[in-house]
C-alpha atoms as a PDB file:
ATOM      1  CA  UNK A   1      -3.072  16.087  -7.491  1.00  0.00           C
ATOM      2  CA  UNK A   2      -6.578  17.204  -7.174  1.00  0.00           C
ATOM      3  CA  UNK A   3      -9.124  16.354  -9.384  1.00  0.00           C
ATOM      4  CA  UNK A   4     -10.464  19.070 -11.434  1.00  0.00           C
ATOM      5  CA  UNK A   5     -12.624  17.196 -14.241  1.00  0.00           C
ATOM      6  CA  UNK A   6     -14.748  14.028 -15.111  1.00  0.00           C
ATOM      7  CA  UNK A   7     -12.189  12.840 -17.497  1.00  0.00           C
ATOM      8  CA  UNK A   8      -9.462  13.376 -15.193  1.00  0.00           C
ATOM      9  CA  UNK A   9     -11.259  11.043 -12.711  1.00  0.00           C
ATOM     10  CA  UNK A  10     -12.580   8.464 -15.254  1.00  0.00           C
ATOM     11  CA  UNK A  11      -8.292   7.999 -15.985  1.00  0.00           C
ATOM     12  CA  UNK A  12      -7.894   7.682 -12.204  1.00  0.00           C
ATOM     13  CA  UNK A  13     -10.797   4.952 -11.644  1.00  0.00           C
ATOM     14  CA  UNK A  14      -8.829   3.127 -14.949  1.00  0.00           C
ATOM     15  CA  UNK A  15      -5.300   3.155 -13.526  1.00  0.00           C
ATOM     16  CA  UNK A  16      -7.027   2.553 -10.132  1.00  0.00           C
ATOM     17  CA  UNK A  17      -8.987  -0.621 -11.445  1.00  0.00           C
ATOM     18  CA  UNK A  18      -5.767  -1.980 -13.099  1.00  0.00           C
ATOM     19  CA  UNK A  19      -3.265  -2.024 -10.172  1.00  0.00           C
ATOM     20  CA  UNK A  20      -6.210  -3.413  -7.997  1.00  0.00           C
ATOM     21  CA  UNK A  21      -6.686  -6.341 -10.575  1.00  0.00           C
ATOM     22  CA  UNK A  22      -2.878  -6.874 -10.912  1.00  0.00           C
ATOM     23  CA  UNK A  23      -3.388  -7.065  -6.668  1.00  0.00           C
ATOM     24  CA  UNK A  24      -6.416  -9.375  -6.842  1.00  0.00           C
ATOM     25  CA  UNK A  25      -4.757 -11.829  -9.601  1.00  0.00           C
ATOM     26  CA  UNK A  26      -1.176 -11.814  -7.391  1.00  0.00           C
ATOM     27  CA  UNK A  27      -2.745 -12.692  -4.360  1.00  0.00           C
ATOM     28  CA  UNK A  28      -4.909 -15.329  -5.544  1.00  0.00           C
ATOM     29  CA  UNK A  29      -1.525 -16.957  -7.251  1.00  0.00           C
ATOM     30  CA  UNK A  30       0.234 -17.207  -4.305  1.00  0.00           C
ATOM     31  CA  UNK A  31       1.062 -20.745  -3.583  1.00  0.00           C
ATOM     32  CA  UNK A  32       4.203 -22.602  -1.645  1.00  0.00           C
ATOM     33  CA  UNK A  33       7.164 -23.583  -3.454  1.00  0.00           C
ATOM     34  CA  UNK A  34       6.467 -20.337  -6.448  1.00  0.00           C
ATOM     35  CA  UNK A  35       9.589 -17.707  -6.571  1.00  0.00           C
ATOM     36  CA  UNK A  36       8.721 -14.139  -6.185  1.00  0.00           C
ATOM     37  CA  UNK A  37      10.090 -13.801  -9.353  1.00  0.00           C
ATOM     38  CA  UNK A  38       7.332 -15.991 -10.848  1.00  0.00           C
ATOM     39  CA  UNK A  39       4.705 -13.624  -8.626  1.00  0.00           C
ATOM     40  CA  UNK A  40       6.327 -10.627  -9.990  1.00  0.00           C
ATOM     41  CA  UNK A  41       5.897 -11.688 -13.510  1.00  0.00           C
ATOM     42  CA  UNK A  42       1.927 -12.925 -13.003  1.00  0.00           C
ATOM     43  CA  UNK A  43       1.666  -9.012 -12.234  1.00  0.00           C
ATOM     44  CA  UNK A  44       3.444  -7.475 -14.997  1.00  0.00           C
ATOM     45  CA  UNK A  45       1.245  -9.561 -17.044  1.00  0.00           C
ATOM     46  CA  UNK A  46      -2.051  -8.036 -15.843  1.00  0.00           C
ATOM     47  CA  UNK A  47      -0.312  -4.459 -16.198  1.00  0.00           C
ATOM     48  CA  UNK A  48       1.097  -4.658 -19.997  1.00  0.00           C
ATOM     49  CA  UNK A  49      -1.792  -6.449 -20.774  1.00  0.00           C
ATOM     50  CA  UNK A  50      -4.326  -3.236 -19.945  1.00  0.00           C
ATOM     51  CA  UNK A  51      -1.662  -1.010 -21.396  1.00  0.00           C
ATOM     52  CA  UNK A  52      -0.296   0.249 -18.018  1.00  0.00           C
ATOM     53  CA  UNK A  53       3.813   0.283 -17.061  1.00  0.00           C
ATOM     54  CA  UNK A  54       4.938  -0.317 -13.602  1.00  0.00           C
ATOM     55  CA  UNK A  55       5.350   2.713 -11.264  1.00  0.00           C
ATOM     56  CA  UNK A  56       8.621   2.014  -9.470  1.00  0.00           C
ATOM     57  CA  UNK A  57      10.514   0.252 -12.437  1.00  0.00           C
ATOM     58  CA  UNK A  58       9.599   3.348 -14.694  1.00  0.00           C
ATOM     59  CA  UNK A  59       9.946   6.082 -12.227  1.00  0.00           C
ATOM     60  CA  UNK A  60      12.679   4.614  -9.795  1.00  0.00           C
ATOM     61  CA  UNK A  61      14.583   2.136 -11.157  1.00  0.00           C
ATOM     62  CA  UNK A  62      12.723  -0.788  -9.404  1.00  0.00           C
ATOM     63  CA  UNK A  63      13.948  -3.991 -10.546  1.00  0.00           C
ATOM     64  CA  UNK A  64      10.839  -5.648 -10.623  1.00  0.00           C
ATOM     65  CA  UNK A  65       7.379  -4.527 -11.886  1.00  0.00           C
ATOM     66  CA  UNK A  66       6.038  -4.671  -8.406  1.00  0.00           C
ATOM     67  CA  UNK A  67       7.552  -5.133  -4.397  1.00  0.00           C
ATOM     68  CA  UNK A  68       6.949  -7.979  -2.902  1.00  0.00           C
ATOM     69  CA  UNK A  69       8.297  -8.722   0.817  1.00  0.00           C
ATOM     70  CA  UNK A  70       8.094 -11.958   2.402  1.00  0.00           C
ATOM     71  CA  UNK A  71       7.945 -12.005   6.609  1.00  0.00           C
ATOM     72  CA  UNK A  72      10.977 -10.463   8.150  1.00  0.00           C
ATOM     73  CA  UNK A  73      10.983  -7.616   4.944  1.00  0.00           C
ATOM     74  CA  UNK A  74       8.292  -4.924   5.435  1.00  0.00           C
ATOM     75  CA  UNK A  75       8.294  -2.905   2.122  1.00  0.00           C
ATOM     76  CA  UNK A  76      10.046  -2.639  -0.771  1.00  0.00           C
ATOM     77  CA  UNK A  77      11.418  -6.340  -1.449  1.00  0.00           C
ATOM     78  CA  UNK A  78      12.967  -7.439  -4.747  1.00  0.00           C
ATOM     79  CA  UNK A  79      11.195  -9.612  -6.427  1.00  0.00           C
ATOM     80  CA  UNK A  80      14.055 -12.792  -7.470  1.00  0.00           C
ATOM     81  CA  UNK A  81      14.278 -16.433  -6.372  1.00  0.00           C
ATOM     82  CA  UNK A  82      13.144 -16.668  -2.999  1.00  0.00           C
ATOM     83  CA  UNK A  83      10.584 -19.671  -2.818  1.00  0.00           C
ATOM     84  CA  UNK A  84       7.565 -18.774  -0.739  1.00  0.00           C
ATOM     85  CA  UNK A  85       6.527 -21.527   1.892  1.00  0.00           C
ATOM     86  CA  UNK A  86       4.046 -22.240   3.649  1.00  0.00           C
ATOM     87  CA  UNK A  87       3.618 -20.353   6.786  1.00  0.00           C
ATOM     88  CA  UNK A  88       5.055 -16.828   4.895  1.00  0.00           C
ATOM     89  CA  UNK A  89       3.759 -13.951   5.535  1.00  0.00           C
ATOM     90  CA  UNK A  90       3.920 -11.813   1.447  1.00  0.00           C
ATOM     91  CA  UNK A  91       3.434  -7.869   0.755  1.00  0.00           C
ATOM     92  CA  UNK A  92       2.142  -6.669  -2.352  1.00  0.00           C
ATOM     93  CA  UNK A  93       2.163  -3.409  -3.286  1.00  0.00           C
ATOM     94  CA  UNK A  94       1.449  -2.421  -6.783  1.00  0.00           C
ATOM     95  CA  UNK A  95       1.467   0.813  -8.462  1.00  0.00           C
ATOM     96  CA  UNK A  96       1.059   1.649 -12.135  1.00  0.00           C
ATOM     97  CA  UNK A  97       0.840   4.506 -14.969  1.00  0.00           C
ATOM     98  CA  UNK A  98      -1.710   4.901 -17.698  1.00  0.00           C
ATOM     99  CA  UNK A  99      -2.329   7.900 -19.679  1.00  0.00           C
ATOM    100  CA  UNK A 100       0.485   9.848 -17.387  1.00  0.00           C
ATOM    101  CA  UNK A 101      -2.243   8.705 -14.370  1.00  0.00           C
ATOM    102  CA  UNK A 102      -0.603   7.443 -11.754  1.00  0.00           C
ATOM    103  CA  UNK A 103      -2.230   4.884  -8.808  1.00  0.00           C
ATOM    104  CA  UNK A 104      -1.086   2.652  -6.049  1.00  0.00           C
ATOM    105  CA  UNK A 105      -2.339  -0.261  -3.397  1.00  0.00           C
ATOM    106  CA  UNK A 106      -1.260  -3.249  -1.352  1.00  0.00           C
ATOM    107  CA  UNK A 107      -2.312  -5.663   0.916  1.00  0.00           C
ATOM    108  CA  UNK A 108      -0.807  -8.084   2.826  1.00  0.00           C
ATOM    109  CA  UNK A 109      -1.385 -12.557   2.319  1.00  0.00           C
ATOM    110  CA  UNK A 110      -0.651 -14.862   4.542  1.00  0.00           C
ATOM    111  CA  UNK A 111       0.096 -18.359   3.084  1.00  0.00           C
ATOM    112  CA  UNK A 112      -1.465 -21.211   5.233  1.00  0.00           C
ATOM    113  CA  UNK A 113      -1.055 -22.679   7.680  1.00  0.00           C
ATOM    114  CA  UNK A 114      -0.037 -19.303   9.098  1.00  0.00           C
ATOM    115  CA  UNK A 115      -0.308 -18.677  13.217  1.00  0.00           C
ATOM    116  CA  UNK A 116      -3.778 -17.361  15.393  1.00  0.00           C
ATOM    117  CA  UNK A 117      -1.258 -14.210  15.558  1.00  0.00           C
ATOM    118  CA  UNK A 118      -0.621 -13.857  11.971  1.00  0.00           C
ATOM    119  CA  UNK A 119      -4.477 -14.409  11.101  1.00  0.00           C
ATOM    120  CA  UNK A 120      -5.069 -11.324  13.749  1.00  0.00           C
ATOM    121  CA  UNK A 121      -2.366  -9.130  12.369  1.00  0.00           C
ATOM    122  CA  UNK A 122      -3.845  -9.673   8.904  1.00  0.00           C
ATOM    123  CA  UNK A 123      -7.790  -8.959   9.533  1.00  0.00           C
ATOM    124  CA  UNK A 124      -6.532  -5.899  11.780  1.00  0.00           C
ATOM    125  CA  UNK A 125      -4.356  -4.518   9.545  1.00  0.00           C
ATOM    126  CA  UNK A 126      -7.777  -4.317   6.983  1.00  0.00           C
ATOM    127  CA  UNK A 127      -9.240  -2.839  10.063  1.00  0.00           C
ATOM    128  CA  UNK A 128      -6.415  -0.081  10.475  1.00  0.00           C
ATOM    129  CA  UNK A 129      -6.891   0.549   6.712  1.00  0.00           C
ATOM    130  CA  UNK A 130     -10.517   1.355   7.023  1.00  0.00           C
ATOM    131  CA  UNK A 131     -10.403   3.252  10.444  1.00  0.00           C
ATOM    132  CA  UNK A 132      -7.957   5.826   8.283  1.00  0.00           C
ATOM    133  CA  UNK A 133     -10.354   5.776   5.293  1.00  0.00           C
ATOM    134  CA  UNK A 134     -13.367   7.016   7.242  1.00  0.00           C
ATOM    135  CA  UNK A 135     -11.272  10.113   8.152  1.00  0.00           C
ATOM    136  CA  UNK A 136     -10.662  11.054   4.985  1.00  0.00           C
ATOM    137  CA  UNK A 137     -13.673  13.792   3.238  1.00  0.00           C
ATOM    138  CA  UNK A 138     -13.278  17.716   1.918  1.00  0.00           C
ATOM    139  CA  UNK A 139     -12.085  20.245   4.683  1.00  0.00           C
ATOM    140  CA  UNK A 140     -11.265  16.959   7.255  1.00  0.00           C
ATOM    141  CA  UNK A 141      -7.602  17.170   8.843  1.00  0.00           C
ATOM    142  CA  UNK A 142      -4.881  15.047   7.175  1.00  0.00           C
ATOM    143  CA  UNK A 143      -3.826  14.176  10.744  1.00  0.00           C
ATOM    144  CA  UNK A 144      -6.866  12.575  12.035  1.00  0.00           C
ATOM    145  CA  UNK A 145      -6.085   9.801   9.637  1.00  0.00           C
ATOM    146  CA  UNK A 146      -3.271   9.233  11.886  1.00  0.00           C
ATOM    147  CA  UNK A 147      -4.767   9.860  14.617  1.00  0.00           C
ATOM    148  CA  UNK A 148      -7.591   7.542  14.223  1.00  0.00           C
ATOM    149  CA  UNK A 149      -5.023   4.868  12.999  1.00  0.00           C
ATOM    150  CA  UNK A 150      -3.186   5.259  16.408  1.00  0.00           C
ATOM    151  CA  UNK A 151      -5.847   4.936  18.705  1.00  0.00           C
ATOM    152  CA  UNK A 152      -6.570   1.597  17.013  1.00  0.00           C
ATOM    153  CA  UNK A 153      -3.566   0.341  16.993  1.00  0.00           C
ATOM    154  CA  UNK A 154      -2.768   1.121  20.346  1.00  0.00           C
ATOM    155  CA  UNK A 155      -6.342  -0.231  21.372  1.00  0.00           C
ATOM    156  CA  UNK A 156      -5.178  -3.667  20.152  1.00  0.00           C
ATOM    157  CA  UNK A 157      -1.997  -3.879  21.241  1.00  0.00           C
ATOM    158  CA  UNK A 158      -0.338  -3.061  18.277  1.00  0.00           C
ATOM    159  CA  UNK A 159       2.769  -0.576  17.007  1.00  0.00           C
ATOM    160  CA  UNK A 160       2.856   1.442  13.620  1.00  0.00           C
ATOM    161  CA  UNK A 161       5.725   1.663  11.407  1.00  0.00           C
ATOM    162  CA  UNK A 162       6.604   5.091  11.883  1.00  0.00           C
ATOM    163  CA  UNK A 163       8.975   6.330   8.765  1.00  0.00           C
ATOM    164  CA  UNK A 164       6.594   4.751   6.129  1.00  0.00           C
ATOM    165  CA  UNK A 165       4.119   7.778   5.238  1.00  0.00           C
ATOM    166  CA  UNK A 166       1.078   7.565   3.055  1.00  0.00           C
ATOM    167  CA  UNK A 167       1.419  10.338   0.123  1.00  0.00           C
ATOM    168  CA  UNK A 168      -0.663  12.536  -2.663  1.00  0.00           C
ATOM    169  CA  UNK A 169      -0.464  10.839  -5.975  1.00  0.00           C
ATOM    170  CA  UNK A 170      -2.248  11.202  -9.201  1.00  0.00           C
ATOM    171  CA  UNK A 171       0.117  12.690 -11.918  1.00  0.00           C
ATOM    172  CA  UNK A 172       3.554  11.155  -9.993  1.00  0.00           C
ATOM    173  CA  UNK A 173       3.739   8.282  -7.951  1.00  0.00           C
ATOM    174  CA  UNK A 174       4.544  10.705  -4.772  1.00  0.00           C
ATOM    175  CA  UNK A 175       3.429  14.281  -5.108  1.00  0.00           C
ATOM    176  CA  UNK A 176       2.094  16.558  -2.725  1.00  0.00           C
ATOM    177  CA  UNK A 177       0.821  16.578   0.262  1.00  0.00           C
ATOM    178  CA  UNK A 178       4.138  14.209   0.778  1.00  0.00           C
ATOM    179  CA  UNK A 179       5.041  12.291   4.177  1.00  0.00           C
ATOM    180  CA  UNK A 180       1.021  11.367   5.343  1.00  0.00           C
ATOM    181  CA  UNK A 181       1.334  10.304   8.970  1.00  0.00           C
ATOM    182  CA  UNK A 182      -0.734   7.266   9.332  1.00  0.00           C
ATOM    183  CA  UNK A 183       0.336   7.883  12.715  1.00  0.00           C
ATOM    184  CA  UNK A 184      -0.743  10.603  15.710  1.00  0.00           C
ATOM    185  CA  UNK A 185       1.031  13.414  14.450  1.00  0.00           C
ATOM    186  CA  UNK A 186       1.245  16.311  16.767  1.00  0.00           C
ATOM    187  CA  UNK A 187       2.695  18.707  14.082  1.00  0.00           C
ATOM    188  CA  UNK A 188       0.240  18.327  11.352  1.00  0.00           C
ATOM    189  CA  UNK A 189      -2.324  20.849  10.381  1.00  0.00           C
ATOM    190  CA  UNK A 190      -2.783  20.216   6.163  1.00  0.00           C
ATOM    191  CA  UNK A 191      -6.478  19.945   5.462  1.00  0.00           C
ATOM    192  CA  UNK A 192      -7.852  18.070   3.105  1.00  0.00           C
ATOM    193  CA  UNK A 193      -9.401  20.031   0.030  1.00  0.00           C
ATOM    194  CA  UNK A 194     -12.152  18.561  -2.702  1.00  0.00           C
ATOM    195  CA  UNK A 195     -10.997  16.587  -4.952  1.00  0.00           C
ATOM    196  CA  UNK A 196      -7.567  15.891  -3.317  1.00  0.00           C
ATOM    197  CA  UNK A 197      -5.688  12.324  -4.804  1.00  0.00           C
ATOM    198  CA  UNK A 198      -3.876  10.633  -1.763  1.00  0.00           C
ATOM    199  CA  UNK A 199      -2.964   6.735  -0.494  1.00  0.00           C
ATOM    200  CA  UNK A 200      -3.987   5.470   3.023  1.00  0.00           C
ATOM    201  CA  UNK A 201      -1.372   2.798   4.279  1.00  0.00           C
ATOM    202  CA  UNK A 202      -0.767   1.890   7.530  1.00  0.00           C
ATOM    203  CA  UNK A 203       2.081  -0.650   8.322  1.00  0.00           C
ATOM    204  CA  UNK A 204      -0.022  -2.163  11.522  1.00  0.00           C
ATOM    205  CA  UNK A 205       3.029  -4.349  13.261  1.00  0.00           C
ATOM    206  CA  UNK A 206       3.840  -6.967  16.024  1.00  0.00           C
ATOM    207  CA  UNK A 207       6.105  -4.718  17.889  1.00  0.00           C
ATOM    208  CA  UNK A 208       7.891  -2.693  14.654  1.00  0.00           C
ATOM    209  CA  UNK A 209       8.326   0.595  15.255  1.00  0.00           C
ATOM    210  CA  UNK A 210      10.789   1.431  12.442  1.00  0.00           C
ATOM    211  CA  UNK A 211      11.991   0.590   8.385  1.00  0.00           C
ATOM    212  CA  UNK A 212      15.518   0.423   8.163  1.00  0.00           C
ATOM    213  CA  UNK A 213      17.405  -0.733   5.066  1.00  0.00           C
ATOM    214  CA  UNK A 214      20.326  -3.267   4.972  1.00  0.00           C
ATOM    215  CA  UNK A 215      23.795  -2.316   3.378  1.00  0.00           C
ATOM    216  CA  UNK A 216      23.701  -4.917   0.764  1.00  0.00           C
ATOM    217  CA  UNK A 217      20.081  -3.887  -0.377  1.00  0.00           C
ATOM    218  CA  UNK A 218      19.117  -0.648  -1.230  1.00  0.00           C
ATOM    219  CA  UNK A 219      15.785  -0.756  -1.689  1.00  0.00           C
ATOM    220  CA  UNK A 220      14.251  -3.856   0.933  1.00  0.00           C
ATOM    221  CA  UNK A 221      13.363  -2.276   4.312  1.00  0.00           C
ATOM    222  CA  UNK A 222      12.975  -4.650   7.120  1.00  0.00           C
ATOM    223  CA  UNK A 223      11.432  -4.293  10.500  1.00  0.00           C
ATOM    224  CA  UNK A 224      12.843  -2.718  13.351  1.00  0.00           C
ATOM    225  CA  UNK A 225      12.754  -4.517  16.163  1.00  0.00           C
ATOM    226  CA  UNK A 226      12.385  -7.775  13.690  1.00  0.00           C
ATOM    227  CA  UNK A 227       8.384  -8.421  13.990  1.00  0.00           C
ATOM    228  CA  UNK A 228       5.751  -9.564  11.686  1.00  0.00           C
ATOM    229  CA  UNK A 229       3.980  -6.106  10.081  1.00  0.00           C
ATOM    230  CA  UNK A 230       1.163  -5.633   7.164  1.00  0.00           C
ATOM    231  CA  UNK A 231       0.166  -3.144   5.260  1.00  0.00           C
ATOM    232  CA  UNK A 232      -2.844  -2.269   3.405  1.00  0.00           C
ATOM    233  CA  UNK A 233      -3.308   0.283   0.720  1.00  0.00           C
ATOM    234  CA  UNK A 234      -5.878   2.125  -1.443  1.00  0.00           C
ATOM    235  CA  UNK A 235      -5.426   5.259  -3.499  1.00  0.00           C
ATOM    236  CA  UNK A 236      -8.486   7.488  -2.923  1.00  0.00           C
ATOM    237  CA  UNK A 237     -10.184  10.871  -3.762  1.00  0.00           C
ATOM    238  CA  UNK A 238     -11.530  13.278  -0.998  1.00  0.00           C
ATOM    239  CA  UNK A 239     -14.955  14.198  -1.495  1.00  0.00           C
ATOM    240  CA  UNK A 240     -17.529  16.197   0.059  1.00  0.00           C
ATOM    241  CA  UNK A 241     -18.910  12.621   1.059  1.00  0.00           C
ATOM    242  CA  UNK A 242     -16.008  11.058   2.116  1.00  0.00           C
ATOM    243  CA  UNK A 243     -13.282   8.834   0.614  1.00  0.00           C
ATOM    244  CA  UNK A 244     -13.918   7.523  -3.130  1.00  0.00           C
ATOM    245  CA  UNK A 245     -11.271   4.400  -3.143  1.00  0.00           C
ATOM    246  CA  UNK A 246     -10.381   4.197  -6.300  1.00  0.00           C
ATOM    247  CA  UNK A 247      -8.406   0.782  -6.112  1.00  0.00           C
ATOM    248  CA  UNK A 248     -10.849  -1.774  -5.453  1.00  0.00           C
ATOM    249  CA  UNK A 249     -11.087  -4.829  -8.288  1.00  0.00           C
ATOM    250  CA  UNK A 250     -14.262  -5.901  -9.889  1.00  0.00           C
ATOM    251  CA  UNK A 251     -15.838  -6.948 -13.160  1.00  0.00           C
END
């Protein structure tokens, strides 16, 4: 969507502030031996509780308010009674609707003791995040997000997950502009208008180039070569001054 009003950006900072907190509370639960299922249900709490309904349960069919993929799974994971243990490597992503507003983020947690590796992977994947951000403004090309994004990662010796796109969101969980390459993408020429409502979120990975589903699973996607991969994820506005993130927690 693109914003068009004060009061249609006050209901995206609200949604925006809600998933982050539901993030924020998640992450700071995490602890060995606790089911996903248990995670799962720590975030559903922080969504009914401000009045918002989970995204992909309402809109898809999700079975579980949020995804939440441990290691070896790279998006989309069930939540159910996997324990996490120490040395796991969990994706949260978390989007929400309030008010027919729709946002979305994610970040990745690793639970110590985790590898020097794993510690890299996570404070680069932040990195990647942020390199994208600072291409996003009013009349900037969509694909210098990518491009940026790939310069880094190839700078550090890392691949991107190339058939996970960021997306326009706002009044659907996906809307237009649809499959945002958060990778160099020759073919792109969208620019980015005032006002426009879109995620940034790179899947930075240890040699993954690919998400490919399993036959028993219809929604997990797992890594391709198998490789550790994080992703980090904020729903922002273009503006004339640059990216307004609109899913960052806070009092």
């Amino acid at each position: 969507m693109t914003v068009s009003s004060e009061d249609e950006l006050a209901a995206l900072k609200r949604i925006g502030r809600i998933v982050a907190d539901a993030l924020e509370t998640m992450g700071r639960a995490i602890e060995p031996g606790m089911t996903t299922c248990e995670l799962d249900g720590i975030g559903r709490s922080v969504l009914e509780a401000a009045g918002a309904r989970s995204a992909p349960e309402a809109v898809y069919g999700f079975p579980g308010a949020t995804c939440i993929s441990v290691n070896e799974e790279v998006a989309h994971g069930i939540p159910g009674e996997r324990r996490i243990a120490a040395g796991d490597l969990v994706n949260i992503d978390v989007s929400a609707e309030r008010d027919g507003y729709f946002s979305d983020t994610g970040a990745s947690f690793p639970v110590p003791p985790v590898t020097r590796a794993t510690e890299r992977l996570c404070k680069d994947g932040r990195r990647a995040l942020w390199t994208g951000l600072r291409q996003v403004g009013t009349g900037k090309p969509i694909a210098g997000i990518g491009r940026a994004v790939g310069a880094f990662a190839a700078k550090n010796g890392y691949t991107l997950v190339r058939n996970l796109a960021s997306h326009g969101v706002g009044r659907a969980l996906h809307e237009e502009p649809t499959e945002i390459a958060t990778w160099p993408d020759a073919s792109e020429r969208r620019i980015m208008t005032e006002g426009l409502v879109l995620t940034v979120e790179p899947f930075l990975s240890l040699g993954a180039d690919f998400a490919e589903n399993r036959d028993d699973d219809p929604w997990t996607l797992y890594s391709r070569p198998r490789a550790r991969t994080v992703q980090y994820e904020h729903t922002v506005v273009a503006t004339r001054n640059g990216p307004l993130i609109l899913t960052m927690a806070g009092p």
